[in-house]
N, C-alpha and C. Protein backbone atom coordinates (compact mmCIF):
# COMPACT_ATOMS: atom_id res chain seq x y z
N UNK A 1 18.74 -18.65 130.90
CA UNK A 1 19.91 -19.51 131.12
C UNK A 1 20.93 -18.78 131.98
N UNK A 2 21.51 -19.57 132.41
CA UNK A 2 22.44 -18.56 133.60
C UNK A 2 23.84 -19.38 133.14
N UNK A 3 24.72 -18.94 133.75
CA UNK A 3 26.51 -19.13 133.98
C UNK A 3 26.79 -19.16 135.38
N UNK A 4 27.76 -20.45 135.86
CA UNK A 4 28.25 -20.17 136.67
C UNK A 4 29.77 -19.99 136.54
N UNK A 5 30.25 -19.19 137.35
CA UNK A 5 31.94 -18.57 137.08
C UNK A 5 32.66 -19.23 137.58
N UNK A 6 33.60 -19.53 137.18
CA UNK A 6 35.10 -20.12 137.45
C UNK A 6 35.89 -19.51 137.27
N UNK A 7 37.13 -19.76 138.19
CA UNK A 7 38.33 -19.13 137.55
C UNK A 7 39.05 -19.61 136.38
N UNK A 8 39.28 -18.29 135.26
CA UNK A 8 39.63 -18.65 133.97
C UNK A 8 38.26 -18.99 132.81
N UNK A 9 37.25 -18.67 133.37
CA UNK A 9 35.81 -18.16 132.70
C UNK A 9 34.58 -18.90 133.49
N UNK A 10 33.44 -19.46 132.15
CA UNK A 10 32.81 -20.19 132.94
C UNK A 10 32.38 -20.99 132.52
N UNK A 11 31.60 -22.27 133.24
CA UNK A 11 31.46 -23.57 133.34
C UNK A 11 30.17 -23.47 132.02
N UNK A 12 31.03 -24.48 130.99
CA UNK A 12 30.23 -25.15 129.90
C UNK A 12 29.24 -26.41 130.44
N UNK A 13 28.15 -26.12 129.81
CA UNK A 13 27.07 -26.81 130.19
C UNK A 13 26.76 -27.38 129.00
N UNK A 14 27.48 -27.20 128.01
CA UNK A 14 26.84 -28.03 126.51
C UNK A 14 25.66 -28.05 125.89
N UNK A 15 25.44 -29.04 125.05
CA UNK A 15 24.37 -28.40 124.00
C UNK A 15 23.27 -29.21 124.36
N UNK A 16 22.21 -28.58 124.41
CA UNK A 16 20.97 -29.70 124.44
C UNK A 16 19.94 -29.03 123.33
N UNK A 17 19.45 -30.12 122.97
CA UNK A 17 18.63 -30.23 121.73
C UNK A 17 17.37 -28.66 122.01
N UNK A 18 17.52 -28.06 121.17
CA UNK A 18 16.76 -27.26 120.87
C UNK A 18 17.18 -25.88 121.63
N UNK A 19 18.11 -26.13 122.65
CA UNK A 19 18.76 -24.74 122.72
C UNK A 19 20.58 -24.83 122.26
N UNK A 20 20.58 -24.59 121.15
CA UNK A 20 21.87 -24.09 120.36
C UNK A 20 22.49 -23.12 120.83
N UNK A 21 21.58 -21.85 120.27
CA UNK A 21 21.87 -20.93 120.07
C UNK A 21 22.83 -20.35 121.30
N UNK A 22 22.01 -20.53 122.63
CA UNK A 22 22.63 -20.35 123.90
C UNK A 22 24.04 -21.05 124.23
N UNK A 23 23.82 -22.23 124.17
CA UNK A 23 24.95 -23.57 124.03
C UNK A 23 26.71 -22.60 123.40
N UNK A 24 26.13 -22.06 121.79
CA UNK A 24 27.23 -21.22 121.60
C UNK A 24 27.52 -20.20 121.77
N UNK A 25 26.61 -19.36 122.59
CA UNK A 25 27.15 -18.36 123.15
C UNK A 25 27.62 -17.99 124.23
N UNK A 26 27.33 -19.65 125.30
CA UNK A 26 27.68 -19.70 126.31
C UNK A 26 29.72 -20.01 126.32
N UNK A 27 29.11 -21.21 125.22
CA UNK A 27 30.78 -21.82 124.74
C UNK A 27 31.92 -20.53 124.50
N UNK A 28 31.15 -19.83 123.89
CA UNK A 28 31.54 -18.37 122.78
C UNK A 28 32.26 -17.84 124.50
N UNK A 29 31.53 -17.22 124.82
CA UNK A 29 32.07 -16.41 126.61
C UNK A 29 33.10 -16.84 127.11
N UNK A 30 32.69 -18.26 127.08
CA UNK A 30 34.12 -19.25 128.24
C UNK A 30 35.22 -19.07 127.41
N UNK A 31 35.15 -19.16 125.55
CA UNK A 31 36.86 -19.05 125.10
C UNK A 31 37.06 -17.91 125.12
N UNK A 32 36.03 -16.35 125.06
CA UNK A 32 36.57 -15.20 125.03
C UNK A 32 37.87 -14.98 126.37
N UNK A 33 37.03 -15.26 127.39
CA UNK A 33 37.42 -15.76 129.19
C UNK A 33 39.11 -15.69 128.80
N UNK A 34 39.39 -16.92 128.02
CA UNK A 34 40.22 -17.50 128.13
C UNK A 34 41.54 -17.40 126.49
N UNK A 35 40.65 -16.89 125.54
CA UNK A 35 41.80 -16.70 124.77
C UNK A 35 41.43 -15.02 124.16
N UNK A 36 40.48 -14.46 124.54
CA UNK A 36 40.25 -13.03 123.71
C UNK A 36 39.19 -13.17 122.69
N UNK A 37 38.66 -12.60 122.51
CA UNK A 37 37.36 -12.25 121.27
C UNK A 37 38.17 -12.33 120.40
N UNK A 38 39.19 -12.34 119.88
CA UNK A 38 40.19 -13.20 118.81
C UNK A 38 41.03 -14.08 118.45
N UNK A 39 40.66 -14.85 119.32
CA UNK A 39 41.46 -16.15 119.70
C UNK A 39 41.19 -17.34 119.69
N UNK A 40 39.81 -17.48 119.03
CA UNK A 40 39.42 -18.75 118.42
C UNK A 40 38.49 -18.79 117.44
N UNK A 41 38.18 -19.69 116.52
CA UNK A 41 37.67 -19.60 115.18
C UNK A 41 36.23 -20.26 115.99
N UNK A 42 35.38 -19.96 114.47
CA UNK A 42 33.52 -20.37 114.61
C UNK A 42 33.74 -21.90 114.37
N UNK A 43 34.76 -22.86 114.12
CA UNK A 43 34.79 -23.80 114.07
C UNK A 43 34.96 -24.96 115.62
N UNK A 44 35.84 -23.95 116.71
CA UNK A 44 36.26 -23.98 117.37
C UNK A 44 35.23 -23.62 119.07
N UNK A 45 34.39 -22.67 118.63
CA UNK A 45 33.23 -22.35 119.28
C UNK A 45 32.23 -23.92 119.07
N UNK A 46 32.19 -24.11 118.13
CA UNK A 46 31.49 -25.02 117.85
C UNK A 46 31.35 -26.34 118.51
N UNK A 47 32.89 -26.29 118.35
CA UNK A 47 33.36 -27.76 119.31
C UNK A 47 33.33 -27.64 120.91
N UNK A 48 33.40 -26.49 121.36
CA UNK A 48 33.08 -25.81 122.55
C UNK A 48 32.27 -26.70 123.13
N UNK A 49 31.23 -26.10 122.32
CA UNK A 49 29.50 -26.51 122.61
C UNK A 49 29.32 -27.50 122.46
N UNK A 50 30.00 -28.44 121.75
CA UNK A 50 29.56 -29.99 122.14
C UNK A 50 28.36 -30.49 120.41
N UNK A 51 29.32 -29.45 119.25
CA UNK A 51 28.34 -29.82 118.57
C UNK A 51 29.10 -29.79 117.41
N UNK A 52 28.80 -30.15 115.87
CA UNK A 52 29.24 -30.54 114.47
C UNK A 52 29.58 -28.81 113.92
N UNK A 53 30.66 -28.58 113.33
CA UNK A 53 31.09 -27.12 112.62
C UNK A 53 29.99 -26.72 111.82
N UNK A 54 29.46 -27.48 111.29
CA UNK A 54 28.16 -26.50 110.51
C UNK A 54 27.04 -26.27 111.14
N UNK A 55 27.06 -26.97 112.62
CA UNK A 55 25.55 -26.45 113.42
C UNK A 55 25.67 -25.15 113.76
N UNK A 56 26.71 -24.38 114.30
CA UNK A 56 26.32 -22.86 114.17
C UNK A 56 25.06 -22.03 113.12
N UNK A 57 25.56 -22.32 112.05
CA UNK A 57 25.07 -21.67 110.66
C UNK A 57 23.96 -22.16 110.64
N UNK A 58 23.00 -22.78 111.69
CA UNK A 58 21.42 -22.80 111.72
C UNK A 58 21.15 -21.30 112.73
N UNK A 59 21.72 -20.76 113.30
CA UNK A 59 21.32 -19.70 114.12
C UNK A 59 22.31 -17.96 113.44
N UNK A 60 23.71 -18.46 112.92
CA UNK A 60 24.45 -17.05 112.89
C UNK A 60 24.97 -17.36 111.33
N UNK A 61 25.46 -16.22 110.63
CA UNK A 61 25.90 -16.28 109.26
C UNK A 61 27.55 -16.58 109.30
N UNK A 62 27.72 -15.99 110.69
CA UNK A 62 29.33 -16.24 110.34
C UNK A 62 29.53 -16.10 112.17
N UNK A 63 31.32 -15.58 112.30
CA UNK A 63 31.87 -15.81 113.78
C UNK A 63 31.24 -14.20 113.94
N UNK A 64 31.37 -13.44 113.19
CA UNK A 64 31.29 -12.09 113.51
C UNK A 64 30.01 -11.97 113.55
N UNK A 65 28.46 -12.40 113.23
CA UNK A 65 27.24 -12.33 113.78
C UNK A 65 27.11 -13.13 115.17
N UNK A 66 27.50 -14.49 115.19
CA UNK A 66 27.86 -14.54 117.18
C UNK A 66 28.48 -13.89 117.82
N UNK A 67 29.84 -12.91 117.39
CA UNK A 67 30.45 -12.25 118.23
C UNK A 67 28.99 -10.97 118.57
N UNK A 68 28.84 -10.66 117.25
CA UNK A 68 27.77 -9.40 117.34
C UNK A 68 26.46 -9.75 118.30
N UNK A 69 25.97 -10.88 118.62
CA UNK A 69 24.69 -11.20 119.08
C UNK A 69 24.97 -10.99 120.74
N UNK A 70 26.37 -11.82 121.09
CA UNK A 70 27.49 -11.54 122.31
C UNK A 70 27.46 -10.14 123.47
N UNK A 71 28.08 -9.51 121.69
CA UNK A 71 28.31 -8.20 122.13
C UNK A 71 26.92 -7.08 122.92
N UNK A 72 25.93 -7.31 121.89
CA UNK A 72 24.33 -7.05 121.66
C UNK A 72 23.84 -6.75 123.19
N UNK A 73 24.04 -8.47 123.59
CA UNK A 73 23.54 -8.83 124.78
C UNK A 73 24.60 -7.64 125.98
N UNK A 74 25.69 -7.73 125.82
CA UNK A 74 26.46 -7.19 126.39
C UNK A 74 26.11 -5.99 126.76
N UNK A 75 25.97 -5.30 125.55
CA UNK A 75 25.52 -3.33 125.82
C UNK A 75 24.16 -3.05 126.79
N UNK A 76 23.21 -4.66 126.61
CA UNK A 76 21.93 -4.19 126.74
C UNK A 76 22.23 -4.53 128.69
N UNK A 77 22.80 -5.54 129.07
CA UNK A 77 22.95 -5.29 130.29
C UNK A 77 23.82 -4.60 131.16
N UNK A 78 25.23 -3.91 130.13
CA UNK A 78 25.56 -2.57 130.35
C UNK A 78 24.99 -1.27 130.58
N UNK A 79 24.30 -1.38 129.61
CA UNK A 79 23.11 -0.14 129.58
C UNK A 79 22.01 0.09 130.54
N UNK A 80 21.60 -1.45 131.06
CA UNK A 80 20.89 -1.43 132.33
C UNK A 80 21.46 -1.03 133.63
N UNK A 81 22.98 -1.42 133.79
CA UNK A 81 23.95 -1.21 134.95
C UNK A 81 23.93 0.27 135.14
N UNK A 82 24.15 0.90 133.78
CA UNK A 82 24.21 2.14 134.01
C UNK A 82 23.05 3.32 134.33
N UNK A 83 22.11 2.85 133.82
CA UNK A 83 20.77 3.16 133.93
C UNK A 83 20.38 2.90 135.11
N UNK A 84 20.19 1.70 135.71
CA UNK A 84 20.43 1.79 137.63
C UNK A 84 21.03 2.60 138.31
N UNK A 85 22.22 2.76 137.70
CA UNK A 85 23.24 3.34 138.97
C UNK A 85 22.67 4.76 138.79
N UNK A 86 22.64 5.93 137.33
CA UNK A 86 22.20 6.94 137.17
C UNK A 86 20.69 7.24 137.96
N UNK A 87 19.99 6.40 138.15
CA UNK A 87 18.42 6.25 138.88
C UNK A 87 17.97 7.90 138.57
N UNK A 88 18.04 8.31 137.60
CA UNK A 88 17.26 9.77 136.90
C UNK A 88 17.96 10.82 137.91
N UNK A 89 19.31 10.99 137.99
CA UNK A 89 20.22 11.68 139.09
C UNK A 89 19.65 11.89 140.68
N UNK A 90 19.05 10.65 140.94
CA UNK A 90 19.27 10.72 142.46
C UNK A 90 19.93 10.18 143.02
N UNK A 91 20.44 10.65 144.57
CA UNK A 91 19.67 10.93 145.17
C UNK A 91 20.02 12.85 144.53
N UNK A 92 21.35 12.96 144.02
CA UNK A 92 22.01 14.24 143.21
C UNK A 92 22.31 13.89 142.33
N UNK A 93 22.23 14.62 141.24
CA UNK A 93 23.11 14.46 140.23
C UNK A 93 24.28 14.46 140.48
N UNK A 94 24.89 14.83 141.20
CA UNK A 94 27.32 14.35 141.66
C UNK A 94 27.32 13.14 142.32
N UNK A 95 26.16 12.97 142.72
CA UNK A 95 26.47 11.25 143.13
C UNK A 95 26.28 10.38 142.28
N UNK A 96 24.88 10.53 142.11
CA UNK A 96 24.43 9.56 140.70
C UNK A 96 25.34 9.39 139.85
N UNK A 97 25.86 10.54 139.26
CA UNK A 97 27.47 10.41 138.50
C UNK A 97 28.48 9.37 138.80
N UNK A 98 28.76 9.97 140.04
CA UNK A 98 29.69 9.21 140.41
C UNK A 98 29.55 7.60 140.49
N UNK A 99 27.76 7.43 140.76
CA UNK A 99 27.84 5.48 140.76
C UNK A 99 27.58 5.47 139.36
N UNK A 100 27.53 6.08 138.17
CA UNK A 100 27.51 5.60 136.91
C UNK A 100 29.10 5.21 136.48
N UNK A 101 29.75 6.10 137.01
CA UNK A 101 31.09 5.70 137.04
C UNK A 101 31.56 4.01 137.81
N UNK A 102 30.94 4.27 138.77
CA UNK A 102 31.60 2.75 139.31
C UNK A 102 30.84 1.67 138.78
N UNK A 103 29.90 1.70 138.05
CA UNK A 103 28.71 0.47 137.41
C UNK A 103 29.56 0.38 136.56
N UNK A 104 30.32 1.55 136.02
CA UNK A 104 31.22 1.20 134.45
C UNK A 104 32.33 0.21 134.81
N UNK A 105 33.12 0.67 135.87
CA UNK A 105 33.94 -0.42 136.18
C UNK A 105 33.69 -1.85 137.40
N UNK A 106 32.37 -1.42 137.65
CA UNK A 106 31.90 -2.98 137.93
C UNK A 106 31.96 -3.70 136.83
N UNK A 107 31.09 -3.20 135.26
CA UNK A 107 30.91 -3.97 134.38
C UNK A 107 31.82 -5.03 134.02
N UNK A 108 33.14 -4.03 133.58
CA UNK A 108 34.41 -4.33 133.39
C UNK A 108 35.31 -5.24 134.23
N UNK A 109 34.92 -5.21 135.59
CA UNK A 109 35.33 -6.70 136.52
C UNK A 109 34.40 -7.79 136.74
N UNK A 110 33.27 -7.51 136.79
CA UNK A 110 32.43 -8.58 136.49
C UNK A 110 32.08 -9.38 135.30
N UNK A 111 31.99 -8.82 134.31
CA UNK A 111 31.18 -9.16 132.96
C UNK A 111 32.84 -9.39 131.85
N UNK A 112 34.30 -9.78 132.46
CA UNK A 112 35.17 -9.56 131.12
C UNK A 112 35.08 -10.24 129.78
N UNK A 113 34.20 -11.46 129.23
CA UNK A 113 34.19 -11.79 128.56
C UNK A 113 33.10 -10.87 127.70
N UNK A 114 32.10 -10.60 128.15
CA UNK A 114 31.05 -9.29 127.70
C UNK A 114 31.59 -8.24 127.22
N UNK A 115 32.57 -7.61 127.99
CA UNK A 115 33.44 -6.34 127.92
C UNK A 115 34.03 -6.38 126.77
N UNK A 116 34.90 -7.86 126.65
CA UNK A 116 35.70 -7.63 125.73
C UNK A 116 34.97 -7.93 124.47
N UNK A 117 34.02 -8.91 124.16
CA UNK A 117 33.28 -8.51 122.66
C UNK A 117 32.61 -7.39 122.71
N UNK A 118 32.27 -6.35 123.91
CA UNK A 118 31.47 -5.22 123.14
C UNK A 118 32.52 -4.24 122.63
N UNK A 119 33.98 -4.22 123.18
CA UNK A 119 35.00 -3.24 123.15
C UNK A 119 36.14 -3.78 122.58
N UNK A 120 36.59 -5.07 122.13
CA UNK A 120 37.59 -5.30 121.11
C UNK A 120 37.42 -6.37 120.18
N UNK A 121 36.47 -6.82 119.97
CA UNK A 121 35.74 -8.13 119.19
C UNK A 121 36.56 -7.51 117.48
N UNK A 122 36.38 -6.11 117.22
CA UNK A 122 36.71 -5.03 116.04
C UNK A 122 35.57 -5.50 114.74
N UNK A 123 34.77 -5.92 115.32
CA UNK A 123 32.99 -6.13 114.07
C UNK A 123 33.05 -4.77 112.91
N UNK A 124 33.01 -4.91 112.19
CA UNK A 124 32.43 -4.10 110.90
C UNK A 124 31.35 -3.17 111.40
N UNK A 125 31.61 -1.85 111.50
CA UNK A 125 30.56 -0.73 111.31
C UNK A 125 29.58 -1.15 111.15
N UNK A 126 28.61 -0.98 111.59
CA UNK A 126 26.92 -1.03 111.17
C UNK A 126 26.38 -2.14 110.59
N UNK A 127 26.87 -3.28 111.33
CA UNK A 127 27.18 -4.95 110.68
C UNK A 127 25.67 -5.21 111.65
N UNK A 128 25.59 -4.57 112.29
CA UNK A 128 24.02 -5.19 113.18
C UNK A 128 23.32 -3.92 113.86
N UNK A 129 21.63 -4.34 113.51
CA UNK A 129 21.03 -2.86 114.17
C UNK A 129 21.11 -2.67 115.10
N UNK A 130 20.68 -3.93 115.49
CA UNK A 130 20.52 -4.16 117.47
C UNK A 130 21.49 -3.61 118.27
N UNK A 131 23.04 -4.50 117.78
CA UNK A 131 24.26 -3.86 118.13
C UNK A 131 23.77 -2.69 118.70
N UNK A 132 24.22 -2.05 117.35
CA UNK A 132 23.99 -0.53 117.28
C UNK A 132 23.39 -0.08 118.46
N UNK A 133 21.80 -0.24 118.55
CA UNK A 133 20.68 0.40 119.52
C UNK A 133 20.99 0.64 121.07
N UNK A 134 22.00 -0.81 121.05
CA UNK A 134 22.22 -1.30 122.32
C UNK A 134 23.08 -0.55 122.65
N UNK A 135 24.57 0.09 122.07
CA UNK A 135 25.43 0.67 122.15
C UNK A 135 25.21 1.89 122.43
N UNK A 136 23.90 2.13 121.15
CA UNK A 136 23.45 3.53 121.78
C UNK A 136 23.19 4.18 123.33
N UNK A 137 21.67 3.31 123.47
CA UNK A 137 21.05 3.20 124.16
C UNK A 137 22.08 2.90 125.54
N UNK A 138 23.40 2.25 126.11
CA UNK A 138 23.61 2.37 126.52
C UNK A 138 24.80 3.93 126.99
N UNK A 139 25.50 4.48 125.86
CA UNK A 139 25.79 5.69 125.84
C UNK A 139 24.64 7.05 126.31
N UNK A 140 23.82 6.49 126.22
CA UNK A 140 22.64 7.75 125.82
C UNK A 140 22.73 8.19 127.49
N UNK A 141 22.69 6.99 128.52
CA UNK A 141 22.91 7.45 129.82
C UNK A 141 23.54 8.11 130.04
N UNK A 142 25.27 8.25 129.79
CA UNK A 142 26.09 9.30 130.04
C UNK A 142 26.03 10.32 129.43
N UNK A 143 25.33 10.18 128.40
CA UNK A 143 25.23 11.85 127.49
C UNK A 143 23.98 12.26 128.25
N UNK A 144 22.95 11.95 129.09
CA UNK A 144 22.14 12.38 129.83
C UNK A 144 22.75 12.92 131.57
N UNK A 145 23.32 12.16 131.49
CA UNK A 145 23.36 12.24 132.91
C UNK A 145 25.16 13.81 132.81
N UNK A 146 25.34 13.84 131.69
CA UNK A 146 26.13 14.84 131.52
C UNK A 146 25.36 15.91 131.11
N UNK A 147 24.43 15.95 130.57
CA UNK A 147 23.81 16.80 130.09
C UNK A 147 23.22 17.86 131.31
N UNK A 148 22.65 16.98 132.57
CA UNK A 148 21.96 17.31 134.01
C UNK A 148 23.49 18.12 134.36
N UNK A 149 24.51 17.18 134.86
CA UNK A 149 25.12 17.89 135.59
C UNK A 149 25.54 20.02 134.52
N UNK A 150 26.00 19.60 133.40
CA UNK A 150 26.02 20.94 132.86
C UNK A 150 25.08 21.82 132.71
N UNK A 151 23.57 21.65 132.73
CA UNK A 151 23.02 22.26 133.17
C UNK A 151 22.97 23.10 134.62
N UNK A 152 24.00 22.76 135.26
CA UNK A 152 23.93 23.58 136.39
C UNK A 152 24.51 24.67 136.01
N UNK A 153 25.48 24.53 135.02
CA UNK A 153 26.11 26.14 134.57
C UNK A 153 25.28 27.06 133.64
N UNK A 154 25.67 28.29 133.96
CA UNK A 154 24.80 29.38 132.88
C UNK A 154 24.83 28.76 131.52
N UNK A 155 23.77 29.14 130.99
CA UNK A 155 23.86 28.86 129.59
C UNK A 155 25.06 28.63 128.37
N UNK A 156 25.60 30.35 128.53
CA UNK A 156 26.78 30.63 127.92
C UNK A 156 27.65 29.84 128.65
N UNK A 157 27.80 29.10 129.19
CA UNK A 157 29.18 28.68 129.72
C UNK A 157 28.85 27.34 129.84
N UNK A 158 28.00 26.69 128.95
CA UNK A 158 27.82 25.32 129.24
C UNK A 158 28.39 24.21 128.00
N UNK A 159 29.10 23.19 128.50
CA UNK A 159 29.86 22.93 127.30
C UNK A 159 29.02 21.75 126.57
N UNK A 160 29.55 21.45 125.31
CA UNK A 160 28.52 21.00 124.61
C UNK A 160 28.26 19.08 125.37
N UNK A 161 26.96 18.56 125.46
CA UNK A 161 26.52 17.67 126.50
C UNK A 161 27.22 16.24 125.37
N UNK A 162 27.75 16.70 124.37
CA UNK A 162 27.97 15.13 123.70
C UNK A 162 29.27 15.22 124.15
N UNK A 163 30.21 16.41 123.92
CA UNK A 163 31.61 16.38 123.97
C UNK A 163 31.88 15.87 125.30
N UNK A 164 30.95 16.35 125.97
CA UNK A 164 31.37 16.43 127.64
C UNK A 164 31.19 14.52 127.65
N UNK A 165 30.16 14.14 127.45
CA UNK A 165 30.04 12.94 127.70
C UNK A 165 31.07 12.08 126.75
N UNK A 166 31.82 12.49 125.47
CA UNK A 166 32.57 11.30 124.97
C UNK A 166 34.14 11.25 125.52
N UNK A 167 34.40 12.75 126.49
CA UNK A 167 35.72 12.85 127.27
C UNK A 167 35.00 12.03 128.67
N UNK A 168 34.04 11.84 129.30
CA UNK A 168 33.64 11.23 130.23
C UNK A 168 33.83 9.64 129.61
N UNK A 169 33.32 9.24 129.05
CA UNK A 169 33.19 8.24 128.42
C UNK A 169 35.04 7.09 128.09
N UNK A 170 36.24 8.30 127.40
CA UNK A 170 36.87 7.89 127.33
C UNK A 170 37.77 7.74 128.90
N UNK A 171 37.34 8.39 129.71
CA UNK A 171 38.29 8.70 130.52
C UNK A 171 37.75 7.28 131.34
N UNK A 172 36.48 7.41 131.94
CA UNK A 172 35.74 5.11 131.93
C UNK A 172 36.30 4.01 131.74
N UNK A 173 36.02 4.28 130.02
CA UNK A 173 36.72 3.28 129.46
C UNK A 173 37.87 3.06 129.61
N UNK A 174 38.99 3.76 129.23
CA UNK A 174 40.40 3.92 129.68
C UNK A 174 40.97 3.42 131.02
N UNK A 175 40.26 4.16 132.16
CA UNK A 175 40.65 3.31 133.59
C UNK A 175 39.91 2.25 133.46
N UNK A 176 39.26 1.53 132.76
CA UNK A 176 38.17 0.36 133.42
C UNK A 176 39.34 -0.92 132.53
N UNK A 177 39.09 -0.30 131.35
CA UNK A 177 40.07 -1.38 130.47
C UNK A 177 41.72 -1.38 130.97
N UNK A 178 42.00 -0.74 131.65
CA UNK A 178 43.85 -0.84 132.00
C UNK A 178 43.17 -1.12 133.57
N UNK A 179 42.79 -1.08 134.45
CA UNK A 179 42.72 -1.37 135.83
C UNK A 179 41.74 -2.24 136.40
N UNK A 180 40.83 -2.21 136.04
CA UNK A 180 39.38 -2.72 136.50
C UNK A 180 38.82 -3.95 135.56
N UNK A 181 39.16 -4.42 134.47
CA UNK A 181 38.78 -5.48 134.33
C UNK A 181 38.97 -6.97 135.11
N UNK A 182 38.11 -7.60 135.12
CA UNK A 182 38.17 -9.14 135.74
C UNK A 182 38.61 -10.16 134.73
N UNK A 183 39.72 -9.88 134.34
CA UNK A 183 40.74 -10.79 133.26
C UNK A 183 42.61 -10.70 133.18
N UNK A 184 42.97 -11.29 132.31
CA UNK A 184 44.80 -11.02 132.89
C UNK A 184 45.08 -9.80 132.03
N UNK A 185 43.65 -8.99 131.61
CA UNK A 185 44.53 -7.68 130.72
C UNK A 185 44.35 -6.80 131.90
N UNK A 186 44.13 -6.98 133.21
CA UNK A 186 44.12 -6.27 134.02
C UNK A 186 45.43 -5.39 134.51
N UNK A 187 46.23 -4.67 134.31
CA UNK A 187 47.34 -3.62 135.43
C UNK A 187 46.96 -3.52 136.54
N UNK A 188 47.91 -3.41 137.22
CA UNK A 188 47.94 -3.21 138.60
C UNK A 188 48.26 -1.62 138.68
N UNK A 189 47.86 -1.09 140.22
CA UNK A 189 47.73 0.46 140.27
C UNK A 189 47.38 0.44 141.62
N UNK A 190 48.40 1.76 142.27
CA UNK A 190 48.23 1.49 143.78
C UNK A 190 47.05 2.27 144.02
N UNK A 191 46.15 2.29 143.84
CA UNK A 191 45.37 2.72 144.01
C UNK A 191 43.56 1.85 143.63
N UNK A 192 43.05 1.96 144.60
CA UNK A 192 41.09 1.27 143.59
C UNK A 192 40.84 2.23 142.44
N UNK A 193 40.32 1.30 141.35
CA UNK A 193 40.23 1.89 140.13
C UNK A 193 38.94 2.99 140.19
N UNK A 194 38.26 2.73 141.42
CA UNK A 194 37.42 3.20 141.47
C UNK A 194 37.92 5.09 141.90
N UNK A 195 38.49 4.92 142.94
CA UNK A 195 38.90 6.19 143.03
C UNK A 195 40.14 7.21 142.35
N UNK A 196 40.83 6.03 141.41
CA UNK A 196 41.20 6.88 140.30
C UNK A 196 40.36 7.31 139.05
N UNK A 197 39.47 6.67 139.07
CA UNK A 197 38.02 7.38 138.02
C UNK A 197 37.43 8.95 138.73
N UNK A 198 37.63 8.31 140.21
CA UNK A 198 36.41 9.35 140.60
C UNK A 198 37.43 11.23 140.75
N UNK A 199 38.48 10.83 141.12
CA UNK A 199 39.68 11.94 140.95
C UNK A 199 39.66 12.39 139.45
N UNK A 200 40.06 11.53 138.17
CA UNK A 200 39.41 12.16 137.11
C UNK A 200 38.51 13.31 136.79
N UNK A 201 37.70 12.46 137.27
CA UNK A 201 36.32 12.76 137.17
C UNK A 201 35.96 14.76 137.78
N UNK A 202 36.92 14.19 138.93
CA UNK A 202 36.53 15.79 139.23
C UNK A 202 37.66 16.44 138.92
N UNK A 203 38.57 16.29 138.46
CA UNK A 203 39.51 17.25 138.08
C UNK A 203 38.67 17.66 136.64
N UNK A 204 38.42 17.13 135.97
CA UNK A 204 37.85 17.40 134.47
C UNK A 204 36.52 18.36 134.88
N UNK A 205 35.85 18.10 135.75
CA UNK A 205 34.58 18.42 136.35
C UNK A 205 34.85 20.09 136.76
N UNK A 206 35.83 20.12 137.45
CA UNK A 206 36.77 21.50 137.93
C UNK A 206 36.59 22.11 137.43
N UNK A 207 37.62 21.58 135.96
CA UNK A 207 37.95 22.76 134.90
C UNK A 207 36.76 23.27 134.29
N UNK A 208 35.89 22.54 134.09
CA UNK A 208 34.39 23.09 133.29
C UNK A 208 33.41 24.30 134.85
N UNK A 209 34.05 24.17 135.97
CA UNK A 209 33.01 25.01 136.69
C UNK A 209 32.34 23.76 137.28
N UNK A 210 32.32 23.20 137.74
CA UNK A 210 31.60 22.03 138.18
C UNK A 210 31.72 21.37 139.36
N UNK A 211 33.27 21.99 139.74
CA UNK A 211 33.91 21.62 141.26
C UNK A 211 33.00 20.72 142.10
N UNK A 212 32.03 21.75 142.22
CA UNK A 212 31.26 21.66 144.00
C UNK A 212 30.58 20.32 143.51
């Protein structure tokens, strides 16, 4: 099933018999779009979609297993973005880096209704495996692709590949969510968000020995 985008989210296509499930998660996207992953009830999704308040509860247990299924989907084509852009550090590992960095804030201008249930929906800990895997599995890139670049330093002087990746990670997230999203939580900044990541990036990079 696909989406097409509009300004202010995207175009509801309603429910047709035997695909629900999609119907509300499509509905689900367009109000995130437009009021936040907390800004409208499972009753309200419902009506979205063009369907009766208790038809949800043939596919999800509650709002927070559609937000979670949302989100799910979200990490797993996050995780692919990033996994592209990293392409097993070629054509270098400092480049490859660097487009894992800008896939992060592509995500974040392209995908904002995605973004925002994988990163403020606020789901219960360990409320879904998949979640989980997906979240992982999409982190696991930057703790890899951090792991390569610190390997270029001596042993003794190599800093640990999770830490390195969850200060990489916040420093992403941070510019992607205040500059680079494709929604009105966007700031303005004289500068492309892209090349205030990538200045980050190497100032932090610096300090560890990593300059070049």
């Amino acid at each position: 099933m696909s989406w097409s985008k509009q300004k202010g989210g995207r175009s509801r296509r309603g429910y047709h018999h035997g695909n629900l499930r999609e119907a509300l998660i499509e509905a689900a996207l367009d109000l995130i779009g437009k009021t936040g992953p907390a800004g409208f009830t499972f009753a309200e999704a419902a009506r979205a979609a063009g369907v009766s308040p208790a038809a949800p509860y043939r596919h999800f247990r509650d709002r927070d297993a559609l937000m979670a299924d949302i989100a799910q989907r979200g990490f797993e084509r996050f995780g692919a973005n990033l996994k592209d852009a990293w392409n097993d550090g070629k054509p270098n590992p400092s480049s490859a880096f660097k487009n894992v960095g800008r896939a992060y804030l592509a995500f974040a201008r392209s995908e904002p209704a995605y973004y925002a249930a994988m990163f403020e929906a606020r789901l219960p800990p360990g409320m879904n495996r998949e979640l989980d895997h997906a979240s992982e599995q999409a982190f696991a890139v930057i703790r890899q692709a951090s792991e390569t670049l610190a390997g270029k330093l001596p042993k003794k002087n190599r800093p640990p590949a999770m830490m390195m990746a969850l200060h990489i990670w916040a420093l992403s997230h941070g510019i992607a969510s205040l500059f680079a999203r494709g929604d009105a939580g966007r700031r303005s900044v004289p500068m492309p968000p892209e090349d205030l990541l990538e200045a980050g990036v190497l100032v932090y990079l610096s300090g560890l020995g990593l300059g070049d």
